[in-house]
C-alpha atoms as a PDB file:
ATOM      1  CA  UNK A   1      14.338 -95.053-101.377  1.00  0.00           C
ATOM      2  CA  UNK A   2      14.612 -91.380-102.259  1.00  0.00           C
ATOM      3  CA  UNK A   3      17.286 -90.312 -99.900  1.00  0.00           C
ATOM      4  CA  UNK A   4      19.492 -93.394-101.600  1.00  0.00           C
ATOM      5  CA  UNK A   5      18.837 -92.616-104.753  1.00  0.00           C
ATOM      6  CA  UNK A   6      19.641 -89.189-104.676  1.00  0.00           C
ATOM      7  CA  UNK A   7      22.984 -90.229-102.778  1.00  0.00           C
ATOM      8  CA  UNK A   8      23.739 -92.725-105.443  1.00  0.00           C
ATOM      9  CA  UNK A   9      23.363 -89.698-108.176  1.00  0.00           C
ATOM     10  CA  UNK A  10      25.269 -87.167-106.323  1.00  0.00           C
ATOM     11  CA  UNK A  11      28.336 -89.877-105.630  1.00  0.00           C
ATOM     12  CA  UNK A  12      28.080 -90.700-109.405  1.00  0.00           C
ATOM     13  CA  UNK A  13      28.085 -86.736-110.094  1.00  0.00           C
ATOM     14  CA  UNK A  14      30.962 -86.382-108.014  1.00  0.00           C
ATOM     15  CA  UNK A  15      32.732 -89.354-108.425  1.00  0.00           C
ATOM     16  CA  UNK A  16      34.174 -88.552-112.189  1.00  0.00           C
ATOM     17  CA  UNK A  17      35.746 -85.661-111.386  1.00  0.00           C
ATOM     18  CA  UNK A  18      37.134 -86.614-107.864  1.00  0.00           C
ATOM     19  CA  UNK A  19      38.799 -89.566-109.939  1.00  0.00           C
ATOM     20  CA  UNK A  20      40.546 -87.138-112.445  1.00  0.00           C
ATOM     21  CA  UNK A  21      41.542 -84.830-109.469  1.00  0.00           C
ATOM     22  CA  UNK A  22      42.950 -87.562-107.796  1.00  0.00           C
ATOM     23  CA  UNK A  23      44.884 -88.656-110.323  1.00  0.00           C
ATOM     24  CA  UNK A  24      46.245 -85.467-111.972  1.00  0.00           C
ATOM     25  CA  UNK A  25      48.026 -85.213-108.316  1.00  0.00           C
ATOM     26  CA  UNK A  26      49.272 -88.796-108.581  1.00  0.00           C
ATOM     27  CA  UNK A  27      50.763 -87.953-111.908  1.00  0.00           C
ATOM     28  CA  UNK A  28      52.209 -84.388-110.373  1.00  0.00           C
ATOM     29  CA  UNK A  29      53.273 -85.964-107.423  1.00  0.00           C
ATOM     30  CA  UNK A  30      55.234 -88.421-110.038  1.00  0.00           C
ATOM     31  CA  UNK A  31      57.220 -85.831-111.628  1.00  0.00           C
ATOM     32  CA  UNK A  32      54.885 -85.364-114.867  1.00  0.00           C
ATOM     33  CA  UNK A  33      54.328 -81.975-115.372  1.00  0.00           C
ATOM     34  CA  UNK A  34      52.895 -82.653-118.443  1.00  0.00           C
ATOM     35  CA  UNK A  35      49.892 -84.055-117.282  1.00  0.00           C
ATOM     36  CA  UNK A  36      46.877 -82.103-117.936  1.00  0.00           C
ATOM     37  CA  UNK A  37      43.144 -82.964-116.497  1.00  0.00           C
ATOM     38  CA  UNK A  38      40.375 -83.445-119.832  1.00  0.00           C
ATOM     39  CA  UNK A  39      37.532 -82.865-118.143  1.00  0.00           C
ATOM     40  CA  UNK A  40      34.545 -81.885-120.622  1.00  0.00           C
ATOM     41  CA  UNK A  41      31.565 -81.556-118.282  1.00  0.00           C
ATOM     42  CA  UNK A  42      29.951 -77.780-117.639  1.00  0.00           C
ATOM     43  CA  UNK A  43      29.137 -77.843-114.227  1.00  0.00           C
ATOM     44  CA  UNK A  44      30.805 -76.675-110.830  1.00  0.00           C
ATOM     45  CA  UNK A  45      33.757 -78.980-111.493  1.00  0.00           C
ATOM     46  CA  UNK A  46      34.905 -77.261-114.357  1.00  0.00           C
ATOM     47  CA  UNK A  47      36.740 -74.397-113.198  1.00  0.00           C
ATOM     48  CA  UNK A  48      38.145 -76.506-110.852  1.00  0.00           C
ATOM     49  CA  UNK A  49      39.781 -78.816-113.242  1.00  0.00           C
ATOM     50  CA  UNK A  50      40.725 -75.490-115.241  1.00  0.00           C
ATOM     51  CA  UNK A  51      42.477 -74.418-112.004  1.00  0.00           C
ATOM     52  CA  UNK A  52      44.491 -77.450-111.503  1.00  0.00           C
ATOM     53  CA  UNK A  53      45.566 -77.496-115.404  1.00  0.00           C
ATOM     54  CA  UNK A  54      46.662 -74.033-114.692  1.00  0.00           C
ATOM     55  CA  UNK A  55      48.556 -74.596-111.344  1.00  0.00           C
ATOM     56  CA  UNK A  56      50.170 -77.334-113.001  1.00  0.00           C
ATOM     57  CA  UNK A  57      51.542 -75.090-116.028  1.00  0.00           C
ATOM     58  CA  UNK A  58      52.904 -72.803-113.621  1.00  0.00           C
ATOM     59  CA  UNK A  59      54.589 -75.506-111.393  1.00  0.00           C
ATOM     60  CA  UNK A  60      56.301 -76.706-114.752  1.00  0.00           C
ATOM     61  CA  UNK A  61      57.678 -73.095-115.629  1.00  0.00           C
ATOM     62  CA  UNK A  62      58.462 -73.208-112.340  1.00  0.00           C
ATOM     63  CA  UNK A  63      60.482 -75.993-112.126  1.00  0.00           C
ATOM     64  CA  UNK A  64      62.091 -74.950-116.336  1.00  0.00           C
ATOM     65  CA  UNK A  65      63.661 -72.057-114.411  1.00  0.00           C
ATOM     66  CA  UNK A  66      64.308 -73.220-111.267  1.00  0.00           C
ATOM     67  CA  UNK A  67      66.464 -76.123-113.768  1.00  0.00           C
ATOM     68  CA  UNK A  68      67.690 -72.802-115.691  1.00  0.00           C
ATOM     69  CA  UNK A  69      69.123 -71.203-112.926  1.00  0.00           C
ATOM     70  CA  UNK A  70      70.940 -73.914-111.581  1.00  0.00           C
ATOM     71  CA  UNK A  71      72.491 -74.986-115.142  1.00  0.00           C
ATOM     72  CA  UNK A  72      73.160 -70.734-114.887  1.00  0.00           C
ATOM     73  CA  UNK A  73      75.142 -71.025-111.280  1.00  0.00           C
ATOM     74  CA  UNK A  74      76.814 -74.610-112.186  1.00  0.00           C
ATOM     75  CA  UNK A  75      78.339 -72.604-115.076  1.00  0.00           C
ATOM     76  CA  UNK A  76      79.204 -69.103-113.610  1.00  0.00           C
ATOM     77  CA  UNK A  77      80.816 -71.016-110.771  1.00  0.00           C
ATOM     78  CA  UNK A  78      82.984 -73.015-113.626  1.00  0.00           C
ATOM     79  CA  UNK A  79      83.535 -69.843-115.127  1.00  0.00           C
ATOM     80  CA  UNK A  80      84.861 -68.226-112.334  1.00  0.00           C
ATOM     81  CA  UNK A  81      86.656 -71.161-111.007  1.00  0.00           C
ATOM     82  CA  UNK A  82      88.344 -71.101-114.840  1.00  0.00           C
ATOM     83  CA  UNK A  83      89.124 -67.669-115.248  1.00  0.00           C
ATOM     84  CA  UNK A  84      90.451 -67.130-111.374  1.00  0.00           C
ATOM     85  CA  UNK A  85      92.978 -70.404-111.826  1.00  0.00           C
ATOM     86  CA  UNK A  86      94.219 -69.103-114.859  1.00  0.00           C
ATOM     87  CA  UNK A  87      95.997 -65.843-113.985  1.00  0.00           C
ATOM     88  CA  UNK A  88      96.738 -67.738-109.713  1.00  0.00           C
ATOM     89  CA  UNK A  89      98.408 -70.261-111.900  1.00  0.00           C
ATOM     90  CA  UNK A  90     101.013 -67.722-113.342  1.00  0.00           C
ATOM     91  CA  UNK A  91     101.023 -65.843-110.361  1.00  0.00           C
ATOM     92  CA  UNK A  92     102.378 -68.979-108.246  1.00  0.00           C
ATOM     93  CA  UNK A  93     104.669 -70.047-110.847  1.00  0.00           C
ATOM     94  CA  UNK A  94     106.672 -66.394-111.336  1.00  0.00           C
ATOM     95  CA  UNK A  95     106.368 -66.362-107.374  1.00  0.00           C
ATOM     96  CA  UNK A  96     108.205 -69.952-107.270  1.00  0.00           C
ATOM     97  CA  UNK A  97     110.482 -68.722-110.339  1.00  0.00           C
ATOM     98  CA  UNK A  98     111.660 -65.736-107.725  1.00  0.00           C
ATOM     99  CA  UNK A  99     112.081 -67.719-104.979  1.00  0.00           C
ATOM    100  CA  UNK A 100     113.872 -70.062-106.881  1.00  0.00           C
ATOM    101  CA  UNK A 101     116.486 -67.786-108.077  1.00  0.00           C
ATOM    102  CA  UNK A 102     115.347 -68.759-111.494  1.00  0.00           C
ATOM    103  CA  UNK A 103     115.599 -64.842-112.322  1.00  0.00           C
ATOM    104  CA  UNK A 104     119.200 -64.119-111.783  1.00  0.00           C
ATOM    105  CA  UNK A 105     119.430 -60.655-113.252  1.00  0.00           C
ATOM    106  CA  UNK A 106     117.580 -57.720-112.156  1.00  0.00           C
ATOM    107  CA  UNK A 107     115.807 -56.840-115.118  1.00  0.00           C
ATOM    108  CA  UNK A 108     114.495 -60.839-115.083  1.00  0.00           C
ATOM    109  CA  UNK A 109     113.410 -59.842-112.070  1.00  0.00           C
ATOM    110  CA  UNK A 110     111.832 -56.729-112.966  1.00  0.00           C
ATOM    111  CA  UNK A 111     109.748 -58.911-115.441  1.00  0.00           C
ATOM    112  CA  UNK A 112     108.856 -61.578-113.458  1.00  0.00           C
ATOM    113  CA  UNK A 113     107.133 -58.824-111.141  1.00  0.00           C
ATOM    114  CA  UNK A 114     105.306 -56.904-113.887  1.00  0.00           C
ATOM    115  CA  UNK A 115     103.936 -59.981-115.282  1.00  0.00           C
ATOM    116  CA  UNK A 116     102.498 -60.702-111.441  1.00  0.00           C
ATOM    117  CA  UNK A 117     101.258 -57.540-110.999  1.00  0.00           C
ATOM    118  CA  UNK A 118      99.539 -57.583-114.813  1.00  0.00           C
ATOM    119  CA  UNK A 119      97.823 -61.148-113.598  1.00  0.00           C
ATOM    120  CA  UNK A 120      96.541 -59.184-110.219  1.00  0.00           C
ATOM    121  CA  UNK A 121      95.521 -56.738-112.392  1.00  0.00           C
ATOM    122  CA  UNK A 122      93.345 -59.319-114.711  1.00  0.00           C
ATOM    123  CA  UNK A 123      91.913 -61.031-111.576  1.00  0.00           C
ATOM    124  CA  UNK A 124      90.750 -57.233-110.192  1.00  0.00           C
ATOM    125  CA  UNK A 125      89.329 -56.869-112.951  1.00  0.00           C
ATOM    126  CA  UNK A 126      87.464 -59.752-113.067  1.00  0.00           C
ATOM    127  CA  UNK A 127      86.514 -59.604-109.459  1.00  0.00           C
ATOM    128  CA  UNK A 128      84.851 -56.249-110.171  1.00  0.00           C
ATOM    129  CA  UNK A 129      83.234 -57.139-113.070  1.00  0.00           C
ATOM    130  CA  UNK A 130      81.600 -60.021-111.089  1.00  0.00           C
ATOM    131  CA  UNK A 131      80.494 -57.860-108.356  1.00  0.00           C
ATOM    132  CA  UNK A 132      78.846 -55.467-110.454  1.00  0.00           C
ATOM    133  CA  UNK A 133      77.421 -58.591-112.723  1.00  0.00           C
ATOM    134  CA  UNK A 134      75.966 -59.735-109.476  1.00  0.00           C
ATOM    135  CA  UNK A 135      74.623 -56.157-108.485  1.00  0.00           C
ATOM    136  CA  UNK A 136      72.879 -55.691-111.620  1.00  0.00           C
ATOM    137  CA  UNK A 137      70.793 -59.035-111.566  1.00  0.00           C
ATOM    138  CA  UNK A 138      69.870 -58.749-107.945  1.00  0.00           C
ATOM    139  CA  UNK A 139      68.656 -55.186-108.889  1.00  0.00           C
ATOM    140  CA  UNK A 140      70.791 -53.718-106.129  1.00  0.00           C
ATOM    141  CA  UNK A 141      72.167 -50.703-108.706  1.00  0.00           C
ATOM    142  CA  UNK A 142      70.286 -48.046-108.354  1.00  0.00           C
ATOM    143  CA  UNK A 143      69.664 -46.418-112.211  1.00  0.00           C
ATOM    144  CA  UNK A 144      69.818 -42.444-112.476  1.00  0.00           C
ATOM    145  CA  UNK A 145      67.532 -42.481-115.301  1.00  0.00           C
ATOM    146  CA  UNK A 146      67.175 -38.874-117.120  1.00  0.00           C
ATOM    147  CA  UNK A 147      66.274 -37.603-120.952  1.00  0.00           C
ATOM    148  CA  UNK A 148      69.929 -37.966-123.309  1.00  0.00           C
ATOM    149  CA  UNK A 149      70.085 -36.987-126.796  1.00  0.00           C
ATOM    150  CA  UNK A 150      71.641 -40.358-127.720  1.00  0.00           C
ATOM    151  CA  UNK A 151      72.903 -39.072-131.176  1.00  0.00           C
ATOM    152  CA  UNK A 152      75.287 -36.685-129.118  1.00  0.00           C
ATOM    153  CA  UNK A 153      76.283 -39.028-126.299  1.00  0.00           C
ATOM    154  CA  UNK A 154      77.215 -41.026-128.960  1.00  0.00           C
ATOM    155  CA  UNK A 155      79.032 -38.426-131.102  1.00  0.00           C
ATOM    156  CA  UNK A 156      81.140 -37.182-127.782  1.00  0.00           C
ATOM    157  CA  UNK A 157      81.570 -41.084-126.716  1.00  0.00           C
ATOM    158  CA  UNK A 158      83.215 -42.020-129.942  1.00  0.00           C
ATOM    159  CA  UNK A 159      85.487 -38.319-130.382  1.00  0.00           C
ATOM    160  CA  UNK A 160      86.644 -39.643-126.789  1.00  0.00           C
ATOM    161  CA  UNK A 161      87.591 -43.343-127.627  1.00  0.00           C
ATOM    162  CA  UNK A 162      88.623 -43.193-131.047  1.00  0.00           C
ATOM    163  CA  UNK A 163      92.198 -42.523-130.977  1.00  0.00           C
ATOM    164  CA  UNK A 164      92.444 -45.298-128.019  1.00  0.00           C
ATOM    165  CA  UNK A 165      90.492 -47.344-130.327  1.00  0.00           C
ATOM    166  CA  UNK A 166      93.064 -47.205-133.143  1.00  0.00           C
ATOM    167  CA  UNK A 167      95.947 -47.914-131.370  1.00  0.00           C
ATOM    168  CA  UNK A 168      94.023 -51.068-130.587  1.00  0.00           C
ATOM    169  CA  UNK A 169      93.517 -51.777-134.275  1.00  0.00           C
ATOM    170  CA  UNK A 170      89.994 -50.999-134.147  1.00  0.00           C
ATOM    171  CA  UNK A 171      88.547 -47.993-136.735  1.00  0.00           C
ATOM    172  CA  UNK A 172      85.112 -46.725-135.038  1.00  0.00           C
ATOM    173  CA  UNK A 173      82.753 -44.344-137.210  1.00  0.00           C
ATOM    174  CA  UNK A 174      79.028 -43.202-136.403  1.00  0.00           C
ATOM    175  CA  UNK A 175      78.641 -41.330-139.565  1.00  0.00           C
ATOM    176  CA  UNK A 176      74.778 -41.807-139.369  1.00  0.00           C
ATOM    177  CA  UNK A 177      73.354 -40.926-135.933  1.00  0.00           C
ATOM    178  CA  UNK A 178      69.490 -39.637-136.345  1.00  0.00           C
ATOM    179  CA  UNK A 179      68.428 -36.869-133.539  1.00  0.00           C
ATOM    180  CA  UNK A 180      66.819 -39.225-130.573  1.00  0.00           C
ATOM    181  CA  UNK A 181      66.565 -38.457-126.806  1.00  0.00           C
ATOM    182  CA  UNK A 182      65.817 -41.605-124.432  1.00  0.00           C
ATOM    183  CA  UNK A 183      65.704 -42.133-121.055  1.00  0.00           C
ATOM    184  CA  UNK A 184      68.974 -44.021-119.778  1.00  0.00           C
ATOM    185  CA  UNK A 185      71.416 -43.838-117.361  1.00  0.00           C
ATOM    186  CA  UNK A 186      74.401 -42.164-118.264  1.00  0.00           C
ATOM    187  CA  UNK A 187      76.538 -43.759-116.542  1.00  0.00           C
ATOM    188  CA  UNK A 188      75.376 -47.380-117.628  1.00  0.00           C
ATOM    189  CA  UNK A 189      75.214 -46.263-121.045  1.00  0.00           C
ATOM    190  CA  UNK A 190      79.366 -45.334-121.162  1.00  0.00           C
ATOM    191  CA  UNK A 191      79.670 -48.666-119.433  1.00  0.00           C
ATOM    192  CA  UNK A 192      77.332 -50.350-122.111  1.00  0.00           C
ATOM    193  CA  UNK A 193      79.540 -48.748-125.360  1.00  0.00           C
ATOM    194  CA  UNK A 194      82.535 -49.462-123.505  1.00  0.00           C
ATOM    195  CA  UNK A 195      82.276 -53.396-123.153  1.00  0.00           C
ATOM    196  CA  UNK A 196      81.080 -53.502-126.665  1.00  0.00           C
ATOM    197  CA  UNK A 197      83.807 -51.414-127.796  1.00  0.00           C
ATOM    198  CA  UNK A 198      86.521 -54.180-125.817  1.00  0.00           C
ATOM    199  CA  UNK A 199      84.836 -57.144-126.804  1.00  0.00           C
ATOM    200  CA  UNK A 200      85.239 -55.967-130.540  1.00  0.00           C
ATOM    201  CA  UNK A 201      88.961 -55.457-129.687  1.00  0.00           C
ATOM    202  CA  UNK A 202      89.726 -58.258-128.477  1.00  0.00           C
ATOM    203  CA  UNK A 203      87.457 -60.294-131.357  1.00  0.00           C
ATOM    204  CA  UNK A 204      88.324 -58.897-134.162  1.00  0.00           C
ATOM    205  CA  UNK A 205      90.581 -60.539-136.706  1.00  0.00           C
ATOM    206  CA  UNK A 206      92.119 -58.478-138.874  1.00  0.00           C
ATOM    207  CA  UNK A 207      94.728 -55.916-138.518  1.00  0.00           C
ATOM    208  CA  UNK A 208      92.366 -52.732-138.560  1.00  0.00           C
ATOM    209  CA  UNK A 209      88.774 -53.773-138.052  1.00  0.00           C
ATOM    210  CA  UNK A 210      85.717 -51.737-138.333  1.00  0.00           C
ATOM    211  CA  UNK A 211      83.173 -51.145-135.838  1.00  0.00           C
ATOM    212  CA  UNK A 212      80.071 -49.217-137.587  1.00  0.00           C
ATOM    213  CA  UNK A 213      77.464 -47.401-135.301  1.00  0.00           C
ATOM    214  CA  UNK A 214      74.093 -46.606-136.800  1.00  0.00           C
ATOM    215  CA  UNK A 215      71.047 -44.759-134.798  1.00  0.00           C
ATOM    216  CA  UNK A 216      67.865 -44.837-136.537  1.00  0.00           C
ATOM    217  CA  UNK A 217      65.047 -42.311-135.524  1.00  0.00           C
ATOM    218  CA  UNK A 218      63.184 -45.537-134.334  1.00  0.00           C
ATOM    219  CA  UNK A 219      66.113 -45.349-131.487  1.00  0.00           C
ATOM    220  CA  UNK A 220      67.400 -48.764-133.185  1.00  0.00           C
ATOM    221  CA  UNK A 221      71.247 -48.645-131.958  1.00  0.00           C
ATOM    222  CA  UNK A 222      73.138 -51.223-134.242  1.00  0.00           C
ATOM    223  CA  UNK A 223      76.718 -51.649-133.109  1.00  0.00           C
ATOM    224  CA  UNK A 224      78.448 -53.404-136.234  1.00  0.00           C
ATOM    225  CA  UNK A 225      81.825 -54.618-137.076  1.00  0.00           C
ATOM    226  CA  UNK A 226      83.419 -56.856-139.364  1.00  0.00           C
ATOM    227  CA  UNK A 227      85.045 -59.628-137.231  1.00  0.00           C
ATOM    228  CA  UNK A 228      84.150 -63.128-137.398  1.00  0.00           C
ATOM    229  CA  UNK A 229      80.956 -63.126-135.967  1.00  0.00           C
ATOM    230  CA  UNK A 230      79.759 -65.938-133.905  1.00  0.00           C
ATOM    231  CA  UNK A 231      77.746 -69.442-135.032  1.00  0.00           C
ATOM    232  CA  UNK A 232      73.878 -68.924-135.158  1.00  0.00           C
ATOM    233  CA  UNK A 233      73.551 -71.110-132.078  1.00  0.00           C
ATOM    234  CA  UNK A 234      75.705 -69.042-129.857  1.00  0.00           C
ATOM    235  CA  UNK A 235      73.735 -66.233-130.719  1.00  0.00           C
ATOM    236  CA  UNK A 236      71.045 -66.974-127.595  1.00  0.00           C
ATOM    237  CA  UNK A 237      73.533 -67.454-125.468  1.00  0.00           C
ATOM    238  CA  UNK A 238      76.476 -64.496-126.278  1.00  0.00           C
ATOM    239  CA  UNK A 239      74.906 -62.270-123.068  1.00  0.00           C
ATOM    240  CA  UNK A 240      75.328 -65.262-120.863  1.00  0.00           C
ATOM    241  CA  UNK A 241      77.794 -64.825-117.857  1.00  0.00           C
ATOM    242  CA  UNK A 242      81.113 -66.090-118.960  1.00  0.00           C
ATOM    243  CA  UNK A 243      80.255 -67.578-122.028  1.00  0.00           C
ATOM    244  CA  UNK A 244      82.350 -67.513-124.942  1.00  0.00           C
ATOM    245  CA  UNK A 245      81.754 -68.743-128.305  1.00  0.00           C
ATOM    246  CA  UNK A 246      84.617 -71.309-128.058  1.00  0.00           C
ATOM    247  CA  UNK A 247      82.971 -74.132-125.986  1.00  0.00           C
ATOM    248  CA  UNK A 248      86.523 -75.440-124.987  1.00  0.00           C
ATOM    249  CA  UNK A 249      87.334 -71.933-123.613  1.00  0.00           C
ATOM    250  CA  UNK A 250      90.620 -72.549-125.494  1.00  0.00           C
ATOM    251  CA  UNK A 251      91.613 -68.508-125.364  1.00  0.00           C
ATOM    252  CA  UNK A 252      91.677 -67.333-121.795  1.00  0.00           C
ATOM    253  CA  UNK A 253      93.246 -64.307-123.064  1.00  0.00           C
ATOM    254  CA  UNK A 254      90.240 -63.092-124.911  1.00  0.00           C
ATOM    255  CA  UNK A 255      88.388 -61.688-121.567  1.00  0.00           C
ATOM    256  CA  UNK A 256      86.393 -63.175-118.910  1.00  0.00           C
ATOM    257  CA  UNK A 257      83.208 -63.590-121.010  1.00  0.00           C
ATOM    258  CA  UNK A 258      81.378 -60.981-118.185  1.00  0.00           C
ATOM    259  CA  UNK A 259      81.433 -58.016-120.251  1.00  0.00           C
ATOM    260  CA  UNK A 260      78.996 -58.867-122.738  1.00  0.00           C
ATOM    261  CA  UNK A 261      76.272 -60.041-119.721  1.00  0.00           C
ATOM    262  CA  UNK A 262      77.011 -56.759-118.123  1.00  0.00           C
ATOM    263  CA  UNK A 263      75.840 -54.896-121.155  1.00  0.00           C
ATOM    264  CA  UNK A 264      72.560 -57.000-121.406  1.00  0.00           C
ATOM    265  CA  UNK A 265      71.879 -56.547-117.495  1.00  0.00           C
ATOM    266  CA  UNK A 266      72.604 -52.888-118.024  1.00  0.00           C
ATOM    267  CA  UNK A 267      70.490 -52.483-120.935  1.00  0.00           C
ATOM    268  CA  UNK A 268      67.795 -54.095-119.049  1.00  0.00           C
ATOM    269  CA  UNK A 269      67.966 -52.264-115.923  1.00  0.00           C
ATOM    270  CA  UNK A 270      67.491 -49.297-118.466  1.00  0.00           C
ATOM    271  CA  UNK A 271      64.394 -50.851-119.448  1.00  0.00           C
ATOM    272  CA  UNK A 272      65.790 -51.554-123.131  1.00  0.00           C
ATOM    273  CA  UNK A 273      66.449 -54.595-125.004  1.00  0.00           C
ATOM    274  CA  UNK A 274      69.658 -55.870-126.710  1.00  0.00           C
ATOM    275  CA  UNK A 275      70.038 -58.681-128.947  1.00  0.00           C
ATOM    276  CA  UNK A 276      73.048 -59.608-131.421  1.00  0.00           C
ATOM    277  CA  UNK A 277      72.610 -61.203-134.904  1.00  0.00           C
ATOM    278  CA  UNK A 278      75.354 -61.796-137.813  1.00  0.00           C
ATOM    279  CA  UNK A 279      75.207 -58.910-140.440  1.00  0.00           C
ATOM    280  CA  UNK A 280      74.462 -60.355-143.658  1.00  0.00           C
ATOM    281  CA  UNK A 281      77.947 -58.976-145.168  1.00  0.00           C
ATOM    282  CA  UNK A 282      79.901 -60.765-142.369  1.00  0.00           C
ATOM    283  CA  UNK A 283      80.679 -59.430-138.857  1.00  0.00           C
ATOM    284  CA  UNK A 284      78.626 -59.529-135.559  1.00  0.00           C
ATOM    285  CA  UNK A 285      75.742 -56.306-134.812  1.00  0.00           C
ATOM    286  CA  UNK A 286      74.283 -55.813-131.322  1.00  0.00           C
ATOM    287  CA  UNK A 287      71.187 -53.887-131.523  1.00  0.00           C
ATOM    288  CA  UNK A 288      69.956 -51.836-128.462  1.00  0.00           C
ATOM    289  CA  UNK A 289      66.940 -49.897-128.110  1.00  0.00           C
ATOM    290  CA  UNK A 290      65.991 -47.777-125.349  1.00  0.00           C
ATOM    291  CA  UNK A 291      62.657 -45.794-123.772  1.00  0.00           C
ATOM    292  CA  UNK A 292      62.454 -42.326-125.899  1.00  0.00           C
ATOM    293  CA  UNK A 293      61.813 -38.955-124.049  1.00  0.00           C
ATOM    294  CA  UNK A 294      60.205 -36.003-125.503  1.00  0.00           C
ATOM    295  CA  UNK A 295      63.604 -33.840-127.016  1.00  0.00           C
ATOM    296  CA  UNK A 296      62.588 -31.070-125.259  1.00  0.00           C
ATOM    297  CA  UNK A 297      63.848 -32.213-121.985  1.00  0.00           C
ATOM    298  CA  UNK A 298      66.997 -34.070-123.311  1.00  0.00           C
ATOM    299  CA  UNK A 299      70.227 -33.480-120.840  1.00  0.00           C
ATOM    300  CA  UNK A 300      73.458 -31.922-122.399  1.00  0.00           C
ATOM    301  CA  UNK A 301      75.283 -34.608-123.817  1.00  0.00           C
ATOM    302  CA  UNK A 302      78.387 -32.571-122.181  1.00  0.00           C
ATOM    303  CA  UNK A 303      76.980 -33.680-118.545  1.00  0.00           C
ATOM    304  CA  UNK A 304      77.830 -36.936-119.133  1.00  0.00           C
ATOM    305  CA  UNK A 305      78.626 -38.738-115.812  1.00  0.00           C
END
């Protein structure tokens, strides 16, 4: 009469808990991740149930970016597909125009071949781009990391681009750089000013516009200019792979929507961060920050790769 009692007790003890474990895989196995075990006991069981609650918050972030990703590679496929069949599309019909004869004179023909070999240009381009997008997020670009005085790199950067700049119709001034040294790569950094330095070129909408750069003693980098900015629920999403504020992707013309994910991946890789926001006076910032060195090591801004 012992023996069953205590048999009866322990399948009772036991018999609780089995039942919630049981079913908290039921309701897993059923797709909802939202199912969490209440189990309010303090014995052995406990951790137990704590254990499954936590497995099954980690199988649901899981599965959020394993969703994430594909949305991710469902639209840089789209985007590729989009921006490749634009430029293949004008390519095949100057090709046909040629062959044709629809260019009778010489200089029509001259044109029809510069305009081709602009549109190979634009799908090289975009091709490289790509490859290096795809380098940076598999971490296969290796980063020469060394102490920079940023407030020089930047000084020398804009000297270099600023008559460039203005025949684009774009004013640059850093007027207020504060003495910081960081630890980047130079050669990602000159590839981080330059696509912000495009993508406010081909953005902005006035006939001169203004692109401000500020550098704090924090190491805040703010990047500001005066275009249109961007609606507040783009913002998230403005260092996605080919996206573009326009979500009809009505102006193929305005780039291939890569340049701005490059600079986040490159930022990254730095071990920075990078986030844009409208100024409060109108106009789009990107603010970067990178790791600070001690200044006494800072490289030569002159060195520059």
């Amino acid at each position: 009469m012992t023996n069953r009692f205590l048999t009866r007790f322990v399948v009772c003890k036991i018999e609780e808990p089995l039942d919630l474990l049981s079913e908290g895989a039921r309701r897993l196995g059923e797709g909802d991740l939202d199912y969490r075990i209440d189990y309010t006991g303090k014995d052995e069981f406990a951790p137990v149930c704590g254990a499954f609650n936590e497995m099954a918050a980690r199988l649901k972030g899981f599965v959020e970016r394993t969703r994430r990703d594909e949305e991710s590679r469902k639209e840089l496929l789209a985007g590729i597909s989009h921006d490749l069949r634009s430029p293949l599309t004008s390519i095949r019909a100057y090709v046909e125009g040629l062959l044709d004869g629809v260019a009778r004179t010489e200089e029509a023909k001259q044109r029809y071949l510069r305009t081709i070999r602009t549109k190979a240009e634009d799908i090289d381009r975009l091709v490289s781009q790509l490859f290096l997008y795809s380098k940076l997020d598999l971490e296969g670009v290796p980063m020469e990391m060394r102490p920079i005085r940023l407030d020089e790199y930047i000084a020398g950067f804009v000297n270099e681009a600023v008559l460039d700049s203005r025949t684009h119709g774009l004013a640059i001034t850093a007027d207020r750089l504060a003495p910081v040294t960081v630890s980047a790569d130079p050669e990602q950094l000159r590839r981080v000013l330059s696509n912000i330095l495009e993508n406010n070129i081909k953005y902005k909408n006035k006939g001169i516009g203004h692109l401000r750069i500020t550098l704090e003693e924090s190491g805040r980098l703010v990047l500001a200019d005066d275009g249109p900015g961007v609606p507040a629920e783009a913002l998230p999403k403005l260092f996605d792979a080919f996206y573009r504020s326009d979500p009809a992707r009505k102006n193929p013309a305005g780039g291939s929507g890569l340049g701005l994910a490059v600079t986040a991946k490159a930022v990254q890789g730095m071990g920075g961060t990078i986030r844009a926001f409208n100024s409060p006076g109108g106009g789009l910032s990107i603010e970067i920050t990178l790791p600070k060195e001690d200044d006494c090591h800072a490289e030569d801004p002159d060195r520059r790769g």
